[in-house]
C-alpha atoms as a PDB file:
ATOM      1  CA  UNK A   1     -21.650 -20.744  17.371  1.00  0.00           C
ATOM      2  CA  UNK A   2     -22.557 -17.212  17.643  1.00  0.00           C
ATOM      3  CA  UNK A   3     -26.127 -18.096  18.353  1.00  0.00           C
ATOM      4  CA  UNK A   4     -24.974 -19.754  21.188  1.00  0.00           C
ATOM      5  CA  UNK A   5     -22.696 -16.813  22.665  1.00  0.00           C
ATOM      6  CA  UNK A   6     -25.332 -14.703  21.858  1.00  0.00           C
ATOM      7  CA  UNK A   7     -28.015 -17.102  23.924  1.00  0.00           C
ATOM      8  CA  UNK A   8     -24.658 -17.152  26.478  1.00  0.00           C
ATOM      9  CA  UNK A   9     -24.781 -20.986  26.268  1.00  0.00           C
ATOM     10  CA  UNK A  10     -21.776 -21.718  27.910  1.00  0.00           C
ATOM     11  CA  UNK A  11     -21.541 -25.408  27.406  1.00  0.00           C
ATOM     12  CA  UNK A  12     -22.798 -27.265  24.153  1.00  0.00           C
ATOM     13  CA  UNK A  13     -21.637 -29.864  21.656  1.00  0.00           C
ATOM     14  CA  UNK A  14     -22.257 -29.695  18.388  1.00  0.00           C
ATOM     15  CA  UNK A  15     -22.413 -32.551  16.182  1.00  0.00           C
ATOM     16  CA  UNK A  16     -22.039 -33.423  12.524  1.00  0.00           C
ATOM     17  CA  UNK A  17     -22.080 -36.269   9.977  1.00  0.00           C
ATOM     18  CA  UNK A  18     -19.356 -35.199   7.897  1.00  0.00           C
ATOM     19  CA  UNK A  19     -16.283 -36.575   9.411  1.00  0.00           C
ATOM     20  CA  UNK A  20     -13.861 -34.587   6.821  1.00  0.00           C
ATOM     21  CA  UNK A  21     -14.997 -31.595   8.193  1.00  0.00           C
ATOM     22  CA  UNK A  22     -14.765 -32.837  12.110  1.00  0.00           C
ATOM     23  CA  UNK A  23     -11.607 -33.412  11.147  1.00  0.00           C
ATOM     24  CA  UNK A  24     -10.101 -30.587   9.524  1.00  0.00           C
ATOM     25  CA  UNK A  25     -11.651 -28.305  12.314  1.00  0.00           C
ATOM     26  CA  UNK A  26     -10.467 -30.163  15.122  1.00  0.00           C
ATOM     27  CA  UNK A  27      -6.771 -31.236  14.188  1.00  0.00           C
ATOM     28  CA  UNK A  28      -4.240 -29.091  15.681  1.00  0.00           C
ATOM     29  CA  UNK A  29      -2.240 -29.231  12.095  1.00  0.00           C
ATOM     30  CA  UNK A  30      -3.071 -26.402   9.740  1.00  0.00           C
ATOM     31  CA  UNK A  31      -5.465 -26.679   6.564  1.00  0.00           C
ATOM     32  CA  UNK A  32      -3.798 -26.228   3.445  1.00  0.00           C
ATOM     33  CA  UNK A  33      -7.111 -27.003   1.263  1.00  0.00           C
ATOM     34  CA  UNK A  34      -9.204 -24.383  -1.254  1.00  0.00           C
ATOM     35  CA  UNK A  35     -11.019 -23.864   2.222  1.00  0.00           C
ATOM     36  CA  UNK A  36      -8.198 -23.189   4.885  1.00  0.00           C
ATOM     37  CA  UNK A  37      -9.595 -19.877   5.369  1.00  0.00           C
ATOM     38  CA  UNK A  38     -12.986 -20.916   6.632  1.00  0.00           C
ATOM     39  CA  UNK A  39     -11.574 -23.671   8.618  1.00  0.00           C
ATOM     40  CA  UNK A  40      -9.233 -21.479  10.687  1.00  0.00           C
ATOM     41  CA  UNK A  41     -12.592 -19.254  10.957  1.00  0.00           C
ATOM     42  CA  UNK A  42     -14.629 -22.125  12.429  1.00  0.00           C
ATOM     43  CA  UNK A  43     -11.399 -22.799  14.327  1.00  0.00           C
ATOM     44  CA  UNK A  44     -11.536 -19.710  16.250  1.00  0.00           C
ATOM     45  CA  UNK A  45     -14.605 -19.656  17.239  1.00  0.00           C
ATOM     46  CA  UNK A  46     -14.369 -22.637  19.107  1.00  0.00           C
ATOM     47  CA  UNK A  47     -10.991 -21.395  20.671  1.00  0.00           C
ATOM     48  CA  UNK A  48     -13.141 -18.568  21.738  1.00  0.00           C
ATOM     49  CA  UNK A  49     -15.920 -20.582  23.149  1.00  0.00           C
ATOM     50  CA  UNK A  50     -14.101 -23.435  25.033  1.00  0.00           C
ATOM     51  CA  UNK A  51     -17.575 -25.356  26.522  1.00  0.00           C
ATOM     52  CA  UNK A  52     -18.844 -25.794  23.097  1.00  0.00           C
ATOM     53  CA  UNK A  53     -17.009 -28.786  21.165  1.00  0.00           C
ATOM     54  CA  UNK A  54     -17.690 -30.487  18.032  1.00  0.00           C
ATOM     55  CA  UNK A  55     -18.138 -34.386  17.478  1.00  0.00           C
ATOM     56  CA  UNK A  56     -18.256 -36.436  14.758  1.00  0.00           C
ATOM     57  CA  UNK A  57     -21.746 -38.903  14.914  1.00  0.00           C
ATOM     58  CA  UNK A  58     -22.810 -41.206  12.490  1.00  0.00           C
ATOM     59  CA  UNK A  59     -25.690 -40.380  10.001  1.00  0.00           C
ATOM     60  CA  UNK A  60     -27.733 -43.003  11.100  1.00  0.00           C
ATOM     61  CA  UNK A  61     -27.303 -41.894  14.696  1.00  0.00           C
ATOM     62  CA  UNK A  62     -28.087 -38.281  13.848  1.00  0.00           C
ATOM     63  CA  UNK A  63     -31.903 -38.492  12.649  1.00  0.00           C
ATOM     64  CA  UNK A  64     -32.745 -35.262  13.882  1.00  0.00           C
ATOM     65  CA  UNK A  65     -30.522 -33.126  11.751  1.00  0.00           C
ATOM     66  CA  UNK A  66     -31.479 -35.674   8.765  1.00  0.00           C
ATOM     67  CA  UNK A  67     -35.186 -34.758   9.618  1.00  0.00           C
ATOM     68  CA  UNK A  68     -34.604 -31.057  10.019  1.00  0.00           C
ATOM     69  CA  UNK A  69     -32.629 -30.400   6.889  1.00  0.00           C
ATOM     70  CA  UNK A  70     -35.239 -32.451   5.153  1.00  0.00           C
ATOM     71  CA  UNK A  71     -37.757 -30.185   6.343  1.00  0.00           C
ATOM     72  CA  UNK A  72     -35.958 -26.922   5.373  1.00  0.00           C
ATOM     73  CA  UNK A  73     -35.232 -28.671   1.572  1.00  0.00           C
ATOM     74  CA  UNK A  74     -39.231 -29.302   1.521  1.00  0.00           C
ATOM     75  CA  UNK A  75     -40.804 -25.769   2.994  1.00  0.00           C
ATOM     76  CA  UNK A  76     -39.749 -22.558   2.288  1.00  0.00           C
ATOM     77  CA  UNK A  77     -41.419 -21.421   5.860  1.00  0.00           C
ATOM     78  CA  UNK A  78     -38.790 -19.936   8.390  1.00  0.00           C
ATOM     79  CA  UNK A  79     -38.680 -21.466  11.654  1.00  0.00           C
ATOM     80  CA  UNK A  80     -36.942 -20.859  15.458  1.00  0.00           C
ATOM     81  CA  UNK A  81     -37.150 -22.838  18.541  1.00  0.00           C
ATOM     82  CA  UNK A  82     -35.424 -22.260  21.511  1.00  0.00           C
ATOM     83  CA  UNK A  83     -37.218 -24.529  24.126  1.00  0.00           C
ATOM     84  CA  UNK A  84     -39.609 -26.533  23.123  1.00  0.00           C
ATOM     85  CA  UNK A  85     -38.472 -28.896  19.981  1.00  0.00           C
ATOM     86  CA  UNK A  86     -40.811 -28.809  16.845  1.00  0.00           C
ATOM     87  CA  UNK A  87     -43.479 -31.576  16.783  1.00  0.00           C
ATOM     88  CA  UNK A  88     -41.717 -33.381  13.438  1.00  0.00           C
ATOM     89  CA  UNK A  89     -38.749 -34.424  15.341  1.00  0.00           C
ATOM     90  CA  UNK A  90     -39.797 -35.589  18.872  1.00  0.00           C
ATOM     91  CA  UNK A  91     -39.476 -39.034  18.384  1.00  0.00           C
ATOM     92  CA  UNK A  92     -35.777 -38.712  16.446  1.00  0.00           C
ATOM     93  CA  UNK A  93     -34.790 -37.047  19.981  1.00  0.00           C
ATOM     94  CA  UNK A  94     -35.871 -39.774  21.429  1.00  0.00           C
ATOM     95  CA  UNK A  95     -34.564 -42.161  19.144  1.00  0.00           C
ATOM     96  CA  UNK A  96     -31.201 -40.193  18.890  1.00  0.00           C
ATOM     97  CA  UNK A  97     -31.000 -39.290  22.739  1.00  0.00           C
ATOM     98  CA  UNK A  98     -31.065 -43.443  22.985  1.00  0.00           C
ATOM     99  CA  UNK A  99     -28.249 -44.370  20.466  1.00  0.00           C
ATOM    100  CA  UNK A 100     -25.742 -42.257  22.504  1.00  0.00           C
ATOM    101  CA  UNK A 101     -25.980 -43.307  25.732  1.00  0.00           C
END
């Protein structure tokens, strides 16, 4: 999130495969868990960055963040991208881009 204020992206949506967490940082109701603190954290920063949401997606209809996490777990080589998407997930964009709509 502060990448994106940083980058002054005023309109994004994040999304995730763990729905416990969608949930507990997009109820209105207050955490009581071990990790209430880091919740309300998370919490705030979308309250300060109201074009950026956060959505719940289904692993199977997430394949890029699947591919990317699988790729940090197997290299230990740094990476950025800001415009053009790496070469190992193309066709999960596609594939993703075509589950949503």
């Amino acid at each position: 999130m502060q990448l994106l204020q940083s980058m002054q992206v005023a309109s994004a949506v994040i999304e995730s495969d763990c729905q416990v967490a969608v949930t507990a940082i997009t109820s209105e109701q207050t955490d009581l868990s071990q990790l209430s603190a880091l919740i309300a954290e998370v919490k705030d920063l979308f309250v300060s960055t109201a074009g950026i949401r956060l959505r719940f997606v289904r692993r199977q209809a997430n394949t890029v963040a699947h591919r990317l996490a699988s790729q940090g777990f197997e290299s230990n080589i740094n990476h950025e991208w800001f415009v053009n998407a790496p070469e190992i997930i193309l066709d999960a964009l596609m594939y993703d881009s075509n589950r949503i709509h």
